[in-house]
Protein backbone atom coordinates (compact mmCIF):
# COMPACT_ATOMS: atom_id res chain seq x y z
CA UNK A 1 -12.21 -16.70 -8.99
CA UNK A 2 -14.03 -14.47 -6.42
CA UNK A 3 -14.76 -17.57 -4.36
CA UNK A 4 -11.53 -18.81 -4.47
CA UNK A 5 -10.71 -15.69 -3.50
CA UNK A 6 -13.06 -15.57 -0.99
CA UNK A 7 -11.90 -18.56 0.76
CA UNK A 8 -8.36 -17.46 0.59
CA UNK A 9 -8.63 -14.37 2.49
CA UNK A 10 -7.11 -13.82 5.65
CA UNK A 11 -6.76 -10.83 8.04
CA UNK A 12 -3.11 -9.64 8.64
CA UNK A 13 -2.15 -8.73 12.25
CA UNK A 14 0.98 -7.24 13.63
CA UNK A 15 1.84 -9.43 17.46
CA UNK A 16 3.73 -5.75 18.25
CA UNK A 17 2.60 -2.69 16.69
CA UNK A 18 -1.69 -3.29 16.67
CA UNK A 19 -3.31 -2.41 13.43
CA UNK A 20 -4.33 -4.99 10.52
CA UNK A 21 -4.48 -5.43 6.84
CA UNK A 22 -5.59 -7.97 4.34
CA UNK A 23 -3.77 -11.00 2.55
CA UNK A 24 -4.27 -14.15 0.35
CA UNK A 25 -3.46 -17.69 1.53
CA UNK A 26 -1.88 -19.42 -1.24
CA UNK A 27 0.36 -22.36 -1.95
CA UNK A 28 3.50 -20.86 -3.57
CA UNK A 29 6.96 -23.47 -4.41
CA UNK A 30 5.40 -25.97 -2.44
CA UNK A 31 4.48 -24.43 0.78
CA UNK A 32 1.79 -22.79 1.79
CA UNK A 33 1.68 -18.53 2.23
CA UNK A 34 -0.07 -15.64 2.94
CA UNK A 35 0.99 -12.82 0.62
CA UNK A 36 0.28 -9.13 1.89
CA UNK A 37 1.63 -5.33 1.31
CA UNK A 38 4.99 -4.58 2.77
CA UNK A 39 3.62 -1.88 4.43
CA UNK A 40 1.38 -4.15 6.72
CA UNK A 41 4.30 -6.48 7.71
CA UNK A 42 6.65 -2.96 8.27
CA UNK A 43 9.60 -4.60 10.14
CA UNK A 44 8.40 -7.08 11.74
CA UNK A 45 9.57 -10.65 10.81
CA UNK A 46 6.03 -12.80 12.52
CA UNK A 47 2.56 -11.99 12.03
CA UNK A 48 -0.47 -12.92 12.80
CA UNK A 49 -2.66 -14.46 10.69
CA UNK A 50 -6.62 -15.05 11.28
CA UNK A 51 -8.78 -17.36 9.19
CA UNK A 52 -12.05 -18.53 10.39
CA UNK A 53 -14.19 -19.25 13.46
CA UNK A 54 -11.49 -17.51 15.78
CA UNK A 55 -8.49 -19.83 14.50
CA UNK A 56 -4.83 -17.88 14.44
CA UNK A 57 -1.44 -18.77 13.06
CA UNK A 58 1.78 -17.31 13.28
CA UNK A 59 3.82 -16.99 10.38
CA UNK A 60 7.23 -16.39 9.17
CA UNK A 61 8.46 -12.88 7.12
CA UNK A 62 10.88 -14.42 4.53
CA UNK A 63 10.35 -11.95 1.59
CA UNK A 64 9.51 -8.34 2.13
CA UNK A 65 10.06 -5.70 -1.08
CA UNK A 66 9.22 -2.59 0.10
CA UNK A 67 9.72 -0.88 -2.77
CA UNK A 68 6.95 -3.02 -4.76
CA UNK A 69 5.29 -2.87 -1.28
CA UNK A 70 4.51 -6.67 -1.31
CA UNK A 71 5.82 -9.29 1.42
CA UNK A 72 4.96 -13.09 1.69
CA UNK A 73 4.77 -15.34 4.72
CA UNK A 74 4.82 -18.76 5.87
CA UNK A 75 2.89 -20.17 7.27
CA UNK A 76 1.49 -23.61 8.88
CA UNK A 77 -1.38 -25.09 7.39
CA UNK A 78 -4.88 -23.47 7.84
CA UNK A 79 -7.78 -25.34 9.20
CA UNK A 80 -10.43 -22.73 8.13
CA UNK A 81 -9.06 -21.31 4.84
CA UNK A 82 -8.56 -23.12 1.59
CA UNK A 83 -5.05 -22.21 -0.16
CA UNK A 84 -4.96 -20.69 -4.23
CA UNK A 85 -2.28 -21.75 -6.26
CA UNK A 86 -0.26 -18.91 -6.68
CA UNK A 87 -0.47 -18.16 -9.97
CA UNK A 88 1.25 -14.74 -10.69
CA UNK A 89 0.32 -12.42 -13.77
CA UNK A 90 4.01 -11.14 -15.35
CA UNK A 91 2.58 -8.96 -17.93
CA UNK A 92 2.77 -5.25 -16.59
CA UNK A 93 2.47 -2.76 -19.94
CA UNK A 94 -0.68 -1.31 -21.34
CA UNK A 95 -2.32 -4.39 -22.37
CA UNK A 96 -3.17 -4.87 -18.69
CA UNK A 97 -6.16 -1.71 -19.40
CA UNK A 98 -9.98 -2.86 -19.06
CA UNK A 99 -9.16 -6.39 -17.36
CA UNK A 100 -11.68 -7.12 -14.80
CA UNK A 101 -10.65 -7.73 -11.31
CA UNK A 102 -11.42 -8.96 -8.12
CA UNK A 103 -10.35 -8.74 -4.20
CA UNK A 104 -11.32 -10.15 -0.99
CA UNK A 105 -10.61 -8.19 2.14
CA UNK A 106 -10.90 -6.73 5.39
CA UNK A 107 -11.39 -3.11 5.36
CA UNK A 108 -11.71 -0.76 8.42
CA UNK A 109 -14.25 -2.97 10.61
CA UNK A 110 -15.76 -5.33 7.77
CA UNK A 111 -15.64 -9.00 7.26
CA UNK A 112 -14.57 -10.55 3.95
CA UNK A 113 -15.57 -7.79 1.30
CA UNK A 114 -15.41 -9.16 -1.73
CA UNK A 115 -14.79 -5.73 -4.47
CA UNK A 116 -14.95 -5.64 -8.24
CA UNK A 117 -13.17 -3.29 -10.61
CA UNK A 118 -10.55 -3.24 -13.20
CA UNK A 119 -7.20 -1.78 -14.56
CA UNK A 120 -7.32 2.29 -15.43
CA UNK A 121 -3.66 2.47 -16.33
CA UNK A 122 -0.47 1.87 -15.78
CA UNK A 123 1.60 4.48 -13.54
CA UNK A 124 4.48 4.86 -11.10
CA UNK A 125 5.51 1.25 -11.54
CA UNK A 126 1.82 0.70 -10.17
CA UNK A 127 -1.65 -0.77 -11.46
CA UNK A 128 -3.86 2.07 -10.97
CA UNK A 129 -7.72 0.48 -10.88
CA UNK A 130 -11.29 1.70 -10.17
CA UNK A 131 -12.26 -0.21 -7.37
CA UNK A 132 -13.40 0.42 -3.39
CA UNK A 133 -10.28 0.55 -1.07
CA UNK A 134 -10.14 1.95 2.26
CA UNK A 135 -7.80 1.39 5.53
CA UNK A 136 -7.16 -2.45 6.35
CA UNK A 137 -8.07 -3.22 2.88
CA UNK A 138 -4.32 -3.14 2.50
CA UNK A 139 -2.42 -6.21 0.99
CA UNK A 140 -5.60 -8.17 0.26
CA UNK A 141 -4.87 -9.94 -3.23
CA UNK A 142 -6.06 -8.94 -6.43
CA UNK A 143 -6.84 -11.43 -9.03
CA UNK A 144 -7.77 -11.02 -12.69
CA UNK A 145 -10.82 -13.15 -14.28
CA UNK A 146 -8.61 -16.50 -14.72
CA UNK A 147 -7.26 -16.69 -11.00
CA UNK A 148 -3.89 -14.94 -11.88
CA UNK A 149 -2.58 -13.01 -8.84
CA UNK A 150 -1.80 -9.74 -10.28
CA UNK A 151 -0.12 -7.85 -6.83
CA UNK A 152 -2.05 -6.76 -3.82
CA UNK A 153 -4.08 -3.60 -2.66
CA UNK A 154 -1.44 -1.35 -1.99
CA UNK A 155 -2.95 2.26 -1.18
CA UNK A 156 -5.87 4.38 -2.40
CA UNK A 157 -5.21 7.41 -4.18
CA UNK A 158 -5.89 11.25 -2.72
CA UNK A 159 -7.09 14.60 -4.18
CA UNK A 160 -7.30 18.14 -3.33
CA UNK A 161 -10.71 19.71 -2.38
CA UNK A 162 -11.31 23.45 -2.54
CA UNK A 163 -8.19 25.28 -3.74
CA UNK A 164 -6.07 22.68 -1.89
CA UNK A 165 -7.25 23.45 1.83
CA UNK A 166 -8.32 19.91 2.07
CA UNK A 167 -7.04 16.10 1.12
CA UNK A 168 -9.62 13.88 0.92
CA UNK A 169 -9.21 9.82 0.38
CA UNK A 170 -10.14 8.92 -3.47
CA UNK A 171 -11.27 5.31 -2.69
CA UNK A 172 -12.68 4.73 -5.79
CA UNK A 173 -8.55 4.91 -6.87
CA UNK A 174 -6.84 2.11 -5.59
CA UNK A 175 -3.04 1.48 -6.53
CA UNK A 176 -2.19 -2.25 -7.06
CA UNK A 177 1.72 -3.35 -5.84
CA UNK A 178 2.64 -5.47 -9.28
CA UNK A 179 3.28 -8.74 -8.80
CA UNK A 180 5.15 -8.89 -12.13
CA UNK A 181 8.22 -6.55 -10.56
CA UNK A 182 9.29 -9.12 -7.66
CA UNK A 183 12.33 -10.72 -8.20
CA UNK A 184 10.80 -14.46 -8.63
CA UNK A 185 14.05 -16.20 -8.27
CA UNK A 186 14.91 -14.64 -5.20
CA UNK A 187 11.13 -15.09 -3.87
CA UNK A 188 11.96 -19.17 -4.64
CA UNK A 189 15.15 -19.21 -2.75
CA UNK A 190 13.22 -17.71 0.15
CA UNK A 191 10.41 -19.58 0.35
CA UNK A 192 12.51 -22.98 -0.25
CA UNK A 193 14.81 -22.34 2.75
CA UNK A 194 12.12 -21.18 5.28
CA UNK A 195 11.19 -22.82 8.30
CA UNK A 196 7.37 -22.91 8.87
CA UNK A 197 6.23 -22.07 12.00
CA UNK A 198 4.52 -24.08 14.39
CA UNK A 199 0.98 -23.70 14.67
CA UNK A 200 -0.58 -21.39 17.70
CA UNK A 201 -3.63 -19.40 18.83
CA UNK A 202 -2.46 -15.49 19.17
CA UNK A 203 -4.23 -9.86 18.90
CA UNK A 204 -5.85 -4.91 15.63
CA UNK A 205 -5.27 -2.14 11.04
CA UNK A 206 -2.13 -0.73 9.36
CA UNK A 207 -2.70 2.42 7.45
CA UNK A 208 -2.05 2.30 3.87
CA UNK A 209 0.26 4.53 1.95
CA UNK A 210 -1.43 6.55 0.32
CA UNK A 211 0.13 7.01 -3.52
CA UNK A 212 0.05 9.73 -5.40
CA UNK A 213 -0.92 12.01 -2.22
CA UNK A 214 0.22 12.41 1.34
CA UNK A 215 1.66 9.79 3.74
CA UNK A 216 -0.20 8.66 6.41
């Protein structure tokens, strides 16, 4: 799974705004798809999207939820990236505790860092995990031990240092947008009646939210 997931990732860049985050390349209904956080796409309905050896596609917006903070593009096929079957995880109670997980992603000024951790609990209509996150990290996907896509990276967590005077990022505490709350038939309808971009050579990350602490 983490070299599938490995060979999946892609970085996420806005054409407008600057900034990146992190996504998975899958194929999803038949076409293929990067799936990323809301919060990196923000209102914009094309992205860029970088694989390998300086190749760049643009892709399509068709789903955003920003309340789940996950959003899925298409896109045209990928020279330097190899596609995952998107697989998604629709269990989202308790039982989810203790499974191992995995994400590949582009945080801050890194290349393809691959992270390990696993589910702490379930709060906020969020997987809360133990595993590194930090800024441009951001909608990289998150995978469980069998290759199901469980939701994406969606923020890291922040606590209070000395009597509240200072906030300080808990990366350790990363919050995972479930998968498992997207309306699936909806998603379908989307992706179905897309039109996928043609392919084109295109420009740097967006900040995560930060959950269960200040915005950014």
């Amino acid at each position: 799974t983490e070299q599938r997931a490995r060979s999946a990732a892609v970085k996420v860049r806005s054409l407008l705004q600057g900034g990146h985050g992190s996504g998975t390349y899958m194929i999803a209904h038949g076409r293929r798809v990067v799936v990323t956080a809301a919060h990196v796409v923000r209102s914009e309905s094309v992205m860029a999207i970088d694989g390998r050896d300086g190749e760049t596609v643009v892709g399509q917006v068709v789903f955003v939820d920003d309340d789940i903070d996950i959003a899925f593009i298409v896109v045209p096929e990928l020279e330097t990236r190899t596609a995952m079957r998107y697989r998604p995880q629709h269990r989202f109670d308790d039982r989810l505790v203790g499974t191992n997980l995995t994400y590949t992603g582009f945080p801050s000024h890194h290349d393809l860092l691959t992270i390990r951790g696993y589910v702490s609990s379930i709060e906020k209509g969020h997987i809360v995990t133990n595993m590194f996150g930090w800024f441009g990290s951001s909608g990289s996907g998150v995978f469980d031990q069998h290759g199901r896509y469980m939701g994406c990276v969606s923020g890291i967590d922040i606590g209070t240092f000395s009597g509240g005077r200072m906030r300080i990022p808990l990366e350790s505490i990363v919050w995972v947008a479930p998968v498992s709350r997207l309306d699936h038939e909806m998603l379908e309808v989307r992706i179905l009646t897309s039109t996928v971009p043609q392919t084109s050579n295109a420009s740097p990350g967006a900040r995560a939210p930060r959950r269960g602490g200040i915005g950014d």
